[in-house]
Protein backbone atom coordinates (compact mmCIF):
# COMPACT_ATOMS: atom_id res chain seq x y z
CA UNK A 1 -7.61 -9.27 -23.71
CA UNK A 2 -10.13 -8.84 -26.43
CA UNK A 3 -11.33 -11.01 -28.96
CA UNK A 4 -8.58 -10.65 -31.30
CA UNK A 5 -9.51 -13.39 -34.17
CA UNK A 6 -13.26 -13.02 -34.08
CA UNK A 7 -13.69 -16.32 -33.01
CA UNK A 8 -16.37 -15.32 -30.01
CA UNK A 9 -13.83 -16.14 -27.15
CA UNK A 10 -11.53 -13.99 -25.35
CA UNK A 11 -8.34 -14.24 -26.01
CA UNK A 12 -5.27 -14.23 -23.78
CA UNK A 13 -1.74 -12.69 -23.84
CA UNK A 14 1.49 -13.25 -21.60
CA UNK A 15 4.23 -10.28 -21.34
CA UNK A 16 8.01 -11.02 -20.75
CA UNK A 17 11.26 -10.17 -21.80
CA UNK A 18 13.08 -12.64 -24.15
CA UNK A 19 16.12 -13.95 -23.17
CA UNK A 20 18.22 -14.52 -25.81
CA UNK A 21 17.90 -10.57 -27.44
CA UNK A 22 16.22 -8.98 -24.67
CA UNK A 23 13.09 -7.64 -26.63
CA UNK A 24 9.95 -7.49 -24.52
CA UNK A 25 6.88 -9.53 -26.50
CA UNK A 26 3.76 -10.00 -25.95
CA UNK A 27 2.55 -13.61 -27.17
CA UNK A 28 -1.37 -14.07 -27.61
CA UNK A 29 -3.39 -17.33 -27.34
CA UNK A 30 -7.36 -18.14 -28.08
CA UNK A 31 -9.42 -17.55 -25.48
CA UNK A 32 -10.55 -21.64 -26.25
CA UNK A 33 -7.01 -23.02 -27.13
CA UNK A 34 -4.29 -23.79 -25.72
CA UNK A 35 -2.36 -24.74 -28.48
CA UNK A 36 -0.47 -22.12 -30.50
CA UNK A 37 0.06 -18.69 -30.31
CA UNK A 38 -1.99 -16.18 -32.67
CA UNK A 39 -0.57 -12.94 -32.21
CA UNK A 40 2.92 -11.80 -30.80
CA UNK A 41 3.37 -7.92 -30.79
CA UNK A 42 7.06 -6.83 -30.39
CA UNK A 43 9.15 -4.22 -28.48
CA UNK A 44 12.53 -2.75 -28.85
CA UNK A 45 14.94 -3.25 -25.47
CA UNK A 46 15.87 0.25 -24.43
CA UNK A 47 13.73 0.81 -21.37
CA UNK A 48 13.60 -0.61 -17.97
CA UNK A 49 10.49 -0.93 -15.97
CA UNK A 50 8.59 -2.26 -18.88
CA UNK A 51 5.09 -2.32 -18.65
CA UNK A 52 2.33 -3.84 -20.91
CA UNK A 53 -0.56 -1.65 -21.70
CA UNK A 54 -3.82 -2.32 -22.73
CA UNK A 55 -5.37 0.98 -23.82
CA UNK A 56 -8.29 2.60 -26.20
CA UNK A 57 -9.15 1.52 -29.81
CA UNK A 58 -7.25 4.07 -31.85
CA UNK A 59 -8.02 2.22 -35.76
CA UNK A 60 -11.61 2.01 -34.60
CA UNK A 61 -11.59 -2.14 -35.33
CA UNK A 62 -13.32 -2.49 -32.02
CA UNK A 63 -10.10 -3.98 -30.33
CA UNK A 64 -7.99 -2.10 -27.99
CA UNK A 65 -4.38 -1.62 -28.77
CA UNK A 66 -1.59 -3.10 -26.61
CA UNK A 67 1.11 -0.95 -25.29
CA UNK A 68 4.65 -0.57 -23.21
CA UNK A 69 5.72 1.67 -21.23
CA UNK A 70 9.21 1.91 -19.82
CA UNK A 71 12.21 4.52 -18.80
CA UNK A 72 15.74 4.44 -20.76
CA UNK A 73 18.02 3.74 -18.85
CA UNK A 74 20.69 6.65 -20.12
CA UNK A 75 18.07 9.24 -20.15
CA UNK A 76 15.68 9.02 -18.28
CA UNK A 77 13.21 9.47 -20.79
CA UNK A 78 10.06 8.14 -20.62
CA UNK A 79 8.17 6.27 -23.68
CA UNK A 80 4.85 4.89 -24.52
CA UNK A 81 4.80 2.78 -27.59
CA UNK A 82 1.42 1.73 -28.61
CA UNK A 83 0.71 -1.06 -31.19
CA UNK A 84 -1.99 -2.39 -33.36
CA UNK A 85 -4.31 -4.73 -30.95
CA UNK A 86 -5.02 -6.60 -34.18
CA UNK A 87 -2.09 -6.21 -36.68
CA UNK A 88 1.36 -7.88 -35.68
CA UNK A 89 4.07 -5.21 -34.49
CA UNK A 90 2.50 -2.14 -36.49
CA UNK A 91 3.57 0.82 -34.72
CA UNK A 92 0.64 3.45 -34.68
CA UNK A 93 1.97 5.92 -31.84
CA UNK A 94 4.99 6.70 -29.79
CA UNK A 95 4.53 9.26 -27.04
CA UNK A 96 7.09 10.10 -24.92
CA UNK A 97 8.28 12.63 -21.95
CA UNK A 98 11.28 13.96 -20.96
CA UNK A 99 13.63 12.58 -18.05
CA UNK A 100 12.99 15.52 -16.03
CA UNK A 101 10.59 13.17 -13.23
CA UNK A 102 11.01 10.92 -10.56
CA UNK A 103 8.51 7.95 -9.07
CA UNK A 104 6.47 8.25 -12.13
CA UNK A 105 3.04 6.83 -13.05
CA UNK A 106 1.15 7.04 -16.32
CA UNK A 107 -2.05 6.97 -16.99
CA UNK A 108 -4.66 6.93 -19.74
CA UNK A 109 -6.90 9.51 -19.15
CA UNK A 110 -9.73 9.49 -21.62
CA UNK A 111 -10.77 12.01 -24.62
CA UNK A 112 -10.19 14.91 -22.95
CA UNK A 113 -10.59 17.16 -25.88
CA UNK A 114 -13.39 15.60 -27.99
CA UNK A 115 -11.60 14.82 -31.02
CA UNK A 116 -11.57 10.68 -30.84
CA UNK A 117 -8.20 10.38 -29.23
CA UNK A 118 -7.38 9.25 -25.32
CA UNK A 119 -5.02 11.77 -23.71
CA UNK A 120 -2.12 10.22 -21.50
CA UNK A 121 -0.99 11.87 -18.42
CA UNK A 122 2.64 11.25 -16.49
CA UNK A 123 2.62 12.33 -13.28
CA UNK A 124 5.51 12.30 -11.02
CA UNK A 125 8.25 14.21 -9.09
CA UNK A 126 10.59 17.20 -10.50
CA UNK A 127 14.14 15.85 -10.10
CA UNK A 128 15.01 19.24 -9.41
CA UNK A 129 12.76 20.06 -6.42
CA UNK A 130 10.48 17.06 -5.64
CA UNK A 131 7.64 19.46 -6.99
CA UNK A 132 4.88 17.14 -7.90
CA UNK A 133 3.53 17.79 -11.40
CA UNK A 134 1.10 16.28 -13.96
CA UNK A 135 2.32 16.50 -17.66
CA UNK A 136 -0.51 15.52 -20.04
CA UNK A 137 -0.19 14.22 -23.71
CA UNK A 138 -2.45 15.26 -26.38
CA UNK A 139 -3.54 11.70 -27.93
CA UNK A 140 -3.53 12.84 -31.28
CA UNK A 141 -0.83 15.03 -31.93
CA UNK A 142 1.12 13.31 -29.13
CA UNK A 143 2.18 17.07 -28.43
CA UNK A 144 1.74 18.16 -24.69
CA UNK A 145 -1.64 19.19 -24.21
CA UNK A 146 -1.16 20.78 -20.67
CA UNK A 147 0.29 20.41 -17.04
CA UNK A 148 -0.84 21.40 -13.70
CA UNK A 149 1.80 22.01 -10.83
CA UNK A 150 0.67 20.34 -7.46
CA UNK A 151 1.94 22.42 -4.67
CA UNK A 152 3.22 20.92 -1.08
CA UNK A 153 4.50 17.67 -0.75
CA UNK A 154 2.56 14.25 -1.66
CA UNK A 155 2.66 10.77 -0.84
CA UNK A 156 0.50 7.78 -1.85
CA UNK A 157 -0.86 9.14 -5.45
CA UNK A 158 -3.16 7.82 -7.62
CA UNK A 159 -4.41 9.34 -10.98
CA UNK A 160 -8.04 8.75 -12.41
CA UNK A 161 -11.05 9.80 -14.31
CA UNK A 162 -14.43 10.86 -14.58
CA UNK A 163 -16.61 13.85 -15.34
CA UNK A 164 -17.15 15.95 -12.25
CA UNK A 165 -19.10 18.32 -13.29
CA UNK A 166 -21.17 16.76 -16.16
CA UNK A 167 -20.26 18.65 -18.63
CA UNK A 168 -19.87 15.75 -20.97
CA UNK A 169 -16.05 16.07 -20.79
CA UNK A 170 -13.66 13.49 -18.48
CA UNK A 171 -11.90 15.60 -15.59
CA UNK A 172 -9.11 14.78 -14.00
CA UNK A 173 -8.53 13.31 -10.26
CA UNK A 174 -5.39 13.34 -8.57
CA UNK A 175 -6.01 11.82 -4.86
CA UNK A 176 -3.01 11.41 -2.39
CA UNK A 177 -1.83 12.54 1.37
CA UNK A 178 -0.49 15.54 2.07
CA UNK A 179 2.91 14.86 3.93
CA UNK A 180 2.13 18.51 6.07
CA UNK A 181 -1.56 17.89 7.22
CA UNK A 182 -1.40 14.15 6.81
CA UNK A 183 -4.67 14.04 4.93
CA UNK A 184 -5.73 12.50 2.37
CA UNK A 185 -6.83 15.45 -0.75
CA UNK A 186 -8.72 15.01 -3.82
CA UNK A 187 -7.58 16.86 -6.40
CA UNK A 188 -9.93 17.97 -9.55
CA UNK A 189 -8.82 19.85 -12.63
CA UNK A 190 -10.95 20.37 -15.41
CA UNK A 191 -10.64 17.99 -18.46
CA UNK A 192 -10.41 20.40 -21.32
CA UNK A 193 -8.32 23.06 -19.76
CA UNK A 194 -6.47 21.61 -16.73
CA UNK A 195 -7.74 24.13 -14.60
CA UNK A 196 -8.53 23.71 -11.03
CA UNK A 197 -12.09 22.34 -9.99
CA UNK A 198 -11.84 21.79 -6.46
CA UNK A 199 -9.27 20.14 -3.89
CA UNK A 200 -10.85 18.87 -0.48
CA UNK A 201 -9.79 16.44 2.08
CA UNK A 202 -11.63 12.73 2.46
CA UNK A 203 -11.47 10.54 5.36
């Protein structure tokens, strides 16, 4: 993790569910120390799946906020509930999608828009018709900022980052197989608008 107390070490953190009321925690120790735990950061129990997340600096302290990300069970939906990396259990965002997607991944994706704010992407599989799509959070507003449809059928995706075309803005790269040609595509859309860049085949 990051240097939480200031004390010039890196500090650590272990993730787990508790097992007397089934919250998930996330208990922090110095970087230096074993003794004692500095920080524990606190989440609710109605997802499965739960992931910790360590993701940008949103207060602009210089330490990056910890997250978790997890599916309810009853709906499907999909949440990502970020906390203060420095404060203990204060809630600064919840962003969430809806249960409409199967074999799901989320990713931070940088700030795609310029305004100081990381955008989030979930991209998985329509439940309806196993249409792949990319649904992308606007980091801010936590209000969808766009999706992209990715036609044919996939296998073995992966979701990144960088600028492409040097524009200054992060683009987005969705690499994966294609289950008809059985090659594996890269994918580029353009950061700011989610439009198509270019889709080739690698070896």
């Amino acid at each position: 993790m990051d240097d939480i107390d200031d004390d010039g070490t890196i500090d650590w953190g272990q993730f787990g569910q508790r097992k007397d009321d089934g919250r998930y925690q996330w208990l922090v120790k110095k970087g230096h120390d074993k003794r004692g735990v500095i920080r524990t950061f606190s989440w609710p129990n109605d997802v499965v799946d739960a992931q910790p997340m360590l993701v940008g600096d949103r207060t602009q302290d210089g330490i990056r906020e910890v997250a978790v990300l997890g599916t309810n069970p009853d709906t499907g939906k999909v949440f990502l509930r970020i906390n203060d990396g420095a404060l203990t259990n204060q809630r600064i965002a919840n962003i969430s999608w809806p249960g409409n997607w199967d074999d799901i991944q989320v990713s931070e994706l940088g700030d795609l828009n310029s305004d100081g704010f990381n955008e989030y992407g979930l991209l998985g599989y329509t439940k309806s018709n196993r249409t792949m799509q990319l649904i992308v959070k606007d980091g801010q507003t936590l209000t969808e900022y766009g999706r992209y449809t990715l036609t044919g059928r996939w296998e073995d995706l992966s979701l990144s980052n960088v600028d492409i075309n040097q524009d200054g803005v992060l683009d987005i790269v969705i690499e994966g197989v294609n289950q008809s040609t059985k090659l594996r595509t890269v994918t580029v859309l353009e950061g700011s608008s989610l439009e198509l860049l270019s889709s080739q085949t690698v070896n």
